[in-house]
Protein backbone atom coordinates (compact mmCIF):
# COMPACT_ATOMS: atom_id res chain seq x y z
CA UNK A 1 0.00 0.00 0.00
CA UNK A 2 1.29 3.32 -1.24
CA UNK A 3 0.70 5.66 2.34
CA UNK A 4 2.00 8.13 1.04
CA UNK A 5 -0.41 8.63 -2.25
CA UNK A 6 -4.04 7.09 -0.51
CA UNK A 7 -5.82 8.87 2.37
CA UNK A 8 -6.66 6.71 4.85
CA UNK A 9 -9.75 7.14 7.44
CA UNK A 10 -7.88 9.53 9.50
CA UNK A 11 -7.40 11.98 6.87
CA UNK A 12 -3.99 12.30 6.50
CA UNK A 13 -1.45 11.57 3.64
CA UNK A 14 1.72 10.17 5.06
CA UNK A 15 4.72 11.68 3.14
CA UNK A 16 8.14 10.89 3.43
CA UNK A 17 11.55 12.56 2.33
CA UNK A 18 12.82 10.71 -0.42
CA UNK A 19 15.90 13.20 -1.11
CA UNK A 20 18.19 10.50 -0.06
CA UNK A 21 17.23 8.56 -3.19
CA UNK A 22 16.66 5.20 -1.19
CA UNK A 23 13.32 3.87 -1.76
CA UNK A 24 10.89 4.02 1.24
CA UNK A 25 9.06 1.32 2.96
CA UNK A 26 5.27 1.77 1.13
CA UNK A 27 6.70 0.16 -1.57
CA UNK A 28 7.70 3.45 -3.76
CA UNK A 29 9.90 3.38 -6.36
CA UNK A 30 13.61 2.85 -6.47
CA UNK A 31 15.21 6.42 -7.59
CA UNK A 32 18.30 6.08 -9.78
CA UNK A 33 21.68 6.57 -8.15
CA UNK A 34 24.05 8.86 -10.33
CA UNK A 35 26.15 7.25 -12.94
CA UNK A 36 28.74 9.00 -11.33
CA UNK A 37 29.64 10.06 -7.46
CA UNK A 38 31.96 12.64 -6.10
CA UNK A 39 32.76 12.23 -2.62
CA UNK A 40 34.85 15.17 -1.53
CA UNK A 41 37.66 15.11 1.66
CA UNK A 42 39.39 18.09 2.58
CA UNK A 43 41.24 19.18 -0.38
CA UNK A 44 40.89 15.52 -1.86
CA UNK A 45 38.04 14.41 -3.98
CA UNK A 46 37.27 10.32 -5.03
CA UNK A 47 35.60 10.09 -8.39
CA UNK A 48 33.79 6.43 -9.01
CA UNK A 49 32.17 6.30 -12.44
CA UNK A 50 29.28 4.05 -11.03
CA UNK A 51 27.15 3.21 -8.70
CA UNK A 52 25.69 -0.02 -7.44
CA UNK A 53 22.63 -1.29 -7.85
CA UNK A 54 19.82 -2.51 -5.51
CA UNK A 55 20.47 -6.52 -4.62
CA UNK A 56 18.19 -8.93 -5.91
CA UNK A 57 17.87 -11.50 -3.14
CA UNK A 58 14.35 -13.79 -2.21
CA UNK A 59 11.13 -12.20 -2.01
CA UNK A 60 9.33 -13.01 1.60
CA UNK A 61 6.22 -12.02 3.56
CA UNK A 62 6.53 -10.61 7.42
CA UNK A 63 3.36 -10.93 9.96
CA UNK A 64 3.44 -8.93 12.84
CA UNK A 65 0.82 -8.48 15.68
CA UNK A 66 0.36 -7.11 18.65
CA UNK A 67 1.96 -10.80 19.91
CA UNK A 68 0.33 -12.60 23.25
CA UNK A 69 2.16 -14.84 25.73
CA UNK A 70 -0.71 -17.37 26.25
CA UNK A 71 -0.05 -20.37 24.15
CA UNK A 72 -3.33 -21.38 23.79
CA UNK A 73 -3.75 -18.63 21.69
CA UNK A 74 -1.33 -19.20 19.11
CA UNK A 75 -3.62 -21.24 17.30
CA UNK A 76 -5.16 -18.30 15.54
CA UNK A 77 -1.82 -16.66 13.95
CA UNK A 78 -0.87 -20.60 12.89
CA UNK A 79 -4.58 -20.60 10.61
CA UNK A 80 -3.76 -17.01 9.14
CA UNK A 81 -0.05 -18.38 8.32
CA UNK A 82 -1.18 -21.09 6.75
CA UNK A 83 -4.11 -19.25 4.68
CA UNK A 84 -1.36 -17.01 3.65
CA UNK A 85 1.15 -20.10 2.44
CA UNK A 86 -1.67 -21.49 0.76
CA UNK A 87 -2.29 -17.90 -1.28
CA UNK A 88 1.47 -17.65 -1.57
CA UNK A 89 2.89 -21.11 -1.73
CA UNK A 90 6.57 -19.49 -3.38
CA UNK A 91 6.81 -17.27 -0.25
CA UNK A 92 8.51 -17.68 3.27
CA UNK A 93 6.41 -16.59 5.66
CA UNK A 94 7.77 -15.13 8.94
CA UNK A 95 6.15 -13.64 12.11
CA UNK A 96 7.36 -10.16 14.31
CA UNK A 97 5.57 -9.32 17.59
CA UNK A 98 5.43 -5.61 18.25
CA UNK A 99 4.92 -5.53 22.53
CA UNK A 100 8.47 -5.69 24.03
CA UNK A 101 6.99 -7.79 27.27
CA UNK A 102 5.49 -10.44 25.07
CA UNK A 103 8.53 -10.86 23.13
CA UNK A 104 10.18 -11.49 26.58
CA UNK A 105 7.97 -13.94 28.00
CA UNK A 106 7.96 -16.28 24.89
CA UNK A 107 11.60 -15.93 24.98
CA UNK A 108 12.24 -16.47 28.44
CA UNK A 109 10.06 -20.12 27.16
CA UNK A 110 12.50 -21.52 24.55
CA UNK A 111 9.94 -19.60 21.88
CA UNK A 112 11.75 -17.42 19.52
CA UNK A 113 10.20 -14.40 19.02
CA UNK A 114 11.66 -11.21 17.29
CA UNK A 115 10.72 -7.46 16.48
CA UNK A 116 10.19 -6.25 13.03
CA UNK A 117 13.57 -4.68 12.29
CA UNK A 118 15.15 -8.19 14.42
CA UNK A 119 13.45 -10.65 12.13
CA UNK A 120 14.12 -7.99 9.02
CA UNK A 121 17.24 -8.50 9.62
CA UNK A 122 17.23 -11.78 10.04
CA UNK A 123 15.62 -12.34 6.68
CA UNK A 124 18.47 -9.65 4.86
CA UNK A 125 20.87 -12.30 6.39
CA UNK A 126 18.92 -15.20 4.93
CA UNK A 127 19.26 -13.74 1.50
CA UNK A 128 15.65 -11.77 1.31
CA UNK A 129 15.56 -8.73 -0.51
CA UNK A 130 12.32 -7.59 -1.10
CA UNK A 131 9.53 -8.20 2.27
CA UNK A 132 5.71 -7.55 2.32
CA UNK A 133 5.26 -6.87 6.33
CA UNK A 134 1.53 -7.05 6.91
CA UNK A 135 -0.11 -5.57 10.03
CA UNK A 136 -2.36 -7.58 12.23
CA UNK A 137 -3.35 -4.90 14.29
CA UNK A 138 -6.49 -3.69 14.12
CA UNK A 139 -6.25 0.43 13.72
CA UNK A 140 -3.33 2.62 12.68
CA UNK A 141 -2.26 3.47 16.36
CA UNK A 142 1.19 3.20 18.21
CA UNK A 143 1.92 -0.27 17.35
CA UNK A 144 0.95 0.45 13.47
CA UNK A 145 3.86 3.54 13.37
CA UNK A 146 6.36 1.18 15.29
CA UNK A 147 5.65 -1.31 12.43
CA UNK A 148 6.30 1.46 9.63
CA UNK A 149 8.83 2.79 11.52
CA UNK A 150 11.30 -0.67 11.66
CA UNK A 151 10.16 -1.74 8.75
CA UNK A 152 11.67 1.68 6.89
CA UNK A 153 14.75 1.63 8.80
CA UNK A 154 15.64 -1.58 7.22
CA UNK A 155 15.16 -0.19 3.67
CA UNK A 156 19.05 0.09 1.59
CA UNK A 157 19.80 -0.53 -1.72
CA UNK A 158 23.46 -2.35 -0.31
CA UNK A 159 22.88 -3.34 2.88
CA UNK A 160 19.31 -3.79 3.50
CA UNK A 161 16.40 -4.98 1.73
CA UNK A 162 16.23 -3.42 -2.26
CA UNK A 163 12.25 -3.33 -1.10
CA UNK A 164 9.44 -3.19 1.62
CA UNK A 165 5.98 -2.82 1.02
CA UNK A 166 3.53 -2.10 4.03
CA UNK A 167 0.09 -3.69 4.44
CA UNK A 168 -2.03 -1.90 6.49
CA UNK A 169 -3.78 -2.74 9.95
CA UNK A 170 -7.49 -3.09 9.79
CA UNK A 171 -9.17 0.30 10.02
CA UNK A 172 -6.84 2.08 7.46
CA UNK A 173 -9.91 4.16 5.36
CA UNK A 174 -13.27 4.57 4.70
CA UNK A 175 -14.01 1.12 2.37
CA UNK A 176 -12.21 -0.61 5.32
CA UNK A 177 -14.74 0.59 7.71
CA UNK A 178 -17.57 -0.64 5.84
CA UNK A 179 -16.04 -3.93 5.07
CA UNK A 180 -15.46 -4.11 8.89
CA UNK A 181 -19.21 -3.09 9.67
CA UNK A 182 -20.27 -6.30 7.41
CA UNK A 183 -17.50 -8.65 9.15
CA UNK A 184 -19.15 -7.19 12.59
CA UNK A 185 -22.78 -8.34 11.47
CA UNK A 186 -21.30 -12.22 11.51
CA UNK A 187 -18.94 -11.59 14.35
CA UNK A 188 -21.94 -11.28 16.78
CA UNK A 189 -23.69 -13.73 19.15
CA UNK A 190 -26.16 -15.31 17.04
CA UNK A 191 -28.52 -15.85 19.48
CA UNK A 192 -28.32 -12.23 20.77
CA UNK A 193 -31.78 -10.15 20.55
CA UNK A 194 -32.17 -6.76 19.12
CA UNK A 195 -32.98 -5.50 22.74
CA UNK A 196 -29.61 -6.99 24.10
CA UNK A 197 -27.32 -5.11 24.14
CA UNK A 198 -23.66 -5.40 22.72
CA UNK A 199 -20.19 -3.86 24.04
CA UNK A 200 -17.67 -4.20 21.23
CA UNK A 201 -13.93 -3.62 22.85
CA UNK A 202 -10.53 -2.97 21.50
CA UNK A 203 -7.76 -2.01 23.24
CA UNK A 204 -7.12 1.08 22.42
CA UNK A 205 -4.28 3.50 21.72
CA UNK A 206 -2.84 7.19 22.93
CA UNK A 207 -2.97 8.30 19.20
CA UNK A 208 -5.01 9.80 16.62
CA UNK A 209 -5.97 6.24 15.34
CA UNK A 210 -8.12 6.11 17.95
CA UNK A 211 -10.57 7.85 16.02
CA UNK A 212 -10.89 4.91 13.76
CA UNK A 213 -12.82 3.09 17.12
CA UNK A 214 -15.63 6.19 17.34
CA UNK A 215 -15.45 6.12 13.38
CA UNK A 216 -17.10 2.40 13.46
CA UNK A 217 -19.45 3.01 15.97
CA UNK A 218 -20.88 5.47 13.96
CA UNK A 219 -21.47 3.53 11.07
CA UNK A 220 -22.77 0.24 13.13
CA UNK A 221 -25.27 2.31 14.62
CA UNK A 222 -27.14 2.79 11.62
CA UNK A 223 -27.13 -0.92 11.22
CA UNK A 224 -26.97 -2.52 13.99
CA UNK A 225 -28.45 -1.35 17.50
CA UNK A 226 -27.93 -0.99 20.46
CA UNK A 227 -24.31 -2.18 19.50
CA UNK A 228 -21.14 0.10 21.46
CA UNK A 229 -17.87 0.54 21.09
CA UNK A 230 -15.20 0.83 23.89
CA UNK A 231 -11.74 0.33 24.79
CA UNK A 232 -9.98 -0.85 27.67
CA UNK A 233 -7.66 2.14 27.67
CA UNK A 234 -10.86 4.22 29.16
CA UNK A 235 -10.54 4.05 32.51
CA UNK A 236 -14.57 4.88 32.87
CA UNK A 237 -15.53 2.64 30.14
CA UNK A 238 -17.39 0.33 31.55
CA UNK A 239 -19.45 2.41 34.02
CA UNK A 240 -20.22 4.72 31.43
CA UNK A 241 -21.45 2.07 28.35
CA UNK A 242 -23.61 -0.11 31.11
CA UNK A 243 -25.45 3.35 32.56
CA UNK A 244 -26.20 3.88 28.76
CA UNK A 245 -28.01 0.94 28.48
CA UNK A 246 -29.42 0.80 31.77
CA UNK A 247 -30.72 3.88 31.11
CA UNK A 248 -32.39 2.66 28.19
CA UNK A 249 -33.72 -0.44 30.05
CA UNK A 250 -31.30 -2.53 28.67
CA UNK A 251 -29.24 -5.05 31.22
CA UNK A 252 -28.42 -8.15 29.47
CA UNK A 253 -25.57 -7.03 27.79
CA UNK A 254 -23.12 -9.37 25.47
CA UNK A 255 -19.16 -8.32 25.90
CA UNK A 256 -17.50 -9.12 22.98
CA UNK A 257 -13.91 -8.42 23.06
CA UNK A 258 -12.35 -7.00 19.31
CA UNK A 259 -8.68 -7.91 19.66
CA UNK A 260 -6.48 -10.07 17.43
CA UNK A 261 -6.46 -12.95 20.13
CA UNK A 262 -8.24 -13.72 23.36
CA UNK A 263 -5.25 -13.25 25.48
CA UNK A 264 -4.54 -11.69 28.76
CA UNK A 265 -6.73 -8.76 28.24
CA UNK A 266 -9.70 -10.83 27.50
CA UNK A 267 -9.28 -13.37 29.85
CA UNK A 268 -8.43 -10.74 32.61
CA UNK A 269 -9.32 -7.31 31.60
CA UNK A 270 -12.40 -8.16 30.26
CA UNK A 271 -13.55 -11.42 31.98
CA UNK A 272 -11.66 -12.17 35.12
CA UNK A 273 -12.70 -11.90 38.90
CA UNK A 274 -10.89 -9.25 40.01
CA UNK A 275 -12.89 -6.21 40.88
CA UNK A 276 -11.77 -4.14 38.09
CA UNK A 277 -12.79 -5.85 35.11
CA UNK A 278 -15.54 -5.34 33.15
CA UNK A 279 -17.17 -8.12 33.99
CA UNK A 280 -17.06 -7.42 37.49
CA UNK A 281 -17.82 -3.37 37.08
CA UNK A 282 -20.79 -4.31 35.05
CA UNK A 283 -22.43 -7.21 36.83
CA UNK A 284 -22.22 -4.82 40.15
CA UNK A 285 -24.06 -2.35 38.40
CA UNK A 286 -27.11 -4.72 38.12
CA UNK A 287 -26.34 -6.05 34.28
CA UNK A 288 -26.10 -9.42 33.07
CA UNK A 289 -23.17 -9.84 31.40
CA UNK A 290 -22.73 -12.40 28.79
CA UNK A 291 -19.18 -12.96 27.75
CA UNK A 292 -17.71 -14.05 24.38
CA UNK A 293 -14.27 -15.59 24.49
CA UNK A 294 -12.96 -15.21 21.01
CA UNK A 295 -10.72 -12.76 19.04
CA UNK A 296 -11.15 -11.32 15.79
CA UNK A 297 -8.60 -13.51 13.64
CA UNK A 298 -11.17 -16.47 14.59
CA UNK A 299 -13.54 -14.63 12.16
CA UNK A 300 -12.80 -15.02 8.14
CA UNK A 301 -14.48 -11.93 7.66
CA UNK A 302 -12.21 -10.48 9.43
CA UNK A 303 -9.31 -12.02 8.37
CA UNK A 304 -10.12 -11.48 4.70
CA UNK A 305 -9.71 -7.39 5.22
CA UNK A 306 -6.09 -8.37 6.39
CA UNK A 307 -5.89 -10.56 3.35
CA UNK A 308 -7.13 -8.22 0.76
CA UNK A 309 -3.98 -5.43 2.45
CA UNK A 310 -1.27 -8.09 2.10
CA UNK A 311 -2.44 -8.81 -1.82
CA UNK A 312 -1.82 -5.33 -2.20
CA UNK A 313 1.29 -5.02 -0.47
CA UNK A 314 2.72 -8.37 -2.38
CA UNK A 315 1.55 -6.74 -5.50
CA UNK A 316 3.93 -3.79 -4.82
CA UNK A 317 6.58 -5.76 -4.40
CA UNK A 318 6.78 -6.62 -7.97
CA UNK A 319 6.04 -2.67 -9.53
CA UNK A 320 8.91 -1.46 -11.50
């Protein structure tokens, strides 16, 4: 995906300098090199009459999510790994995990598990030159830029990859958000009534991306009632959503966590015993609460908006 020429749903072109004439990590075009280089020292100057080309090496694809330490988990990035082999049989297909503590408890297990620039590198010492890294988060917050970020910084027409093409988390612009309002309709309970009512939580992020969350709650309300979205990173979350439906004689209310995995902050956040969660906060206000243990990579719908992002990253692999 070219960032830097599309507009995604926050309204904002991402630009980057490409004065150095090294190609960028959206998958832009290499610039030329001069035929000829001057490199100046003191009163010395070092003509060459060329100038190398980008390597040609393998062509690979990256994963990278969020990451989660519970192995019982894992399950769900092994079926999107092997739906992407099976789309891209001639591919390797590698994973990153973008949350530093993960990394270190599945370490600290015998499990290897690497950042994007660490298995980048990894795969520019395994002969790769050209990468697709596709995003399995699900908005373009703080893990998203860390993602773009590494993934850039490993960009060299000598000594890193010749190309890297981005694909982008879930909730990049508008045709995503309507894809994701259909994927919702399926994702749901379906044995939930119309005057249930449904708490749809992320996780959340301390950037503008955020807006993507209020962005889809918009649009499922004209589909879909009495159907909220929250996030775990609001404190009064919980209070607030369940006095909205009490208020609106709703109490039998369906949490339905939408995160990549149902890891720790589902099975504790959202549904432990302790006094903070949401389950907790929301059965002491008087509502039923109904949880749903599953995470949004268990849902093809779902899964299919990441797929459609990684066609078009692959695709920009191979642009002149």
């Amino acid at each position: 995906m070219h960032l830097d020429s599309e507009k995604n749903i926050l309204g904002n072109h991402h630009a980057h300098d490409h004065a150095s004439g090294e190609e960028c990590v959206h998958g832009c075009h290499h610039h030329d090199h001069h035929d000829h280089c001057d490199h100046h020292h003191g009163d010395h100057s070092h003509s060459y009459d060329y100038a190398p080309g980008p390597l040609e090496g393998k062509t690979g694809i990256l994963l990278t999510a969020f990451g989660c330490a519970l192995p019982d988990t894992h399950y769900l990035y092994d079926r999107f790994e092997d739906e992407v082999r099976e789309r891209y049989p001639d591919m390797d297909v590698r994973w990153a995990f973008t949350a530093n503590r993960i990394r270190r408890k599945l370490s600290s297990r015998g499990i290897p598990a690497f950042s994007v620039a660490e298995a980048l590198s990894q795969m520019i010492d395994d002969g790769f030159s050209h990468v697709a890294v596709q995003s399995l988060h699900t908005l373009p917050g703080v893990e998203y830029d860390w993602v773009e970020q590494q993934a850039r910084s490993m960009c060299h027409p000598r000594k890193g990859l010749s190309r890297v093409t981005l694909g982008a988390p879930m909730l990049n612009k508008m045709e995503d958000l309507d894809h994701t309002v259909q994927a919702v309709s399926g994702y749901l309970p379906p044995d939930r009534k119309e005057d249930e009512g449904v708490i749809l939580i992320g996780h959340g992020t301390y950037h503008k991306g955020h807006t993507a969350y209020m962005a889809l709650e918009g649009l499922l309300s004209r589909s879909l009632p009495n159907v909220l979205v929250g996030t775990l990173m609001d404190k009064s979350g919980p209070a607030e959503l369940g006095s909205h439906f009490l208020d609106r004689g709703i109490s039998k209310i369906h949490l339905v966590p939408f995160m990549c995995v149902p890891g720790h902050h589902v099975q504790v956040d959202l549904f432990g015993e302790g006094e903070k969660s949401w389950k907790s906060i929301l059965s002491g206000m008087g509502c039923e609460v109904l949880p749903v243990f599953k995470g949004s990579l268990e849902h093809k719908d779902f899964r299919n908006i990441w797929h459609d992002h990684l066609a078009e990253a692959v695709a920009e692999l191979k642009v002149d």
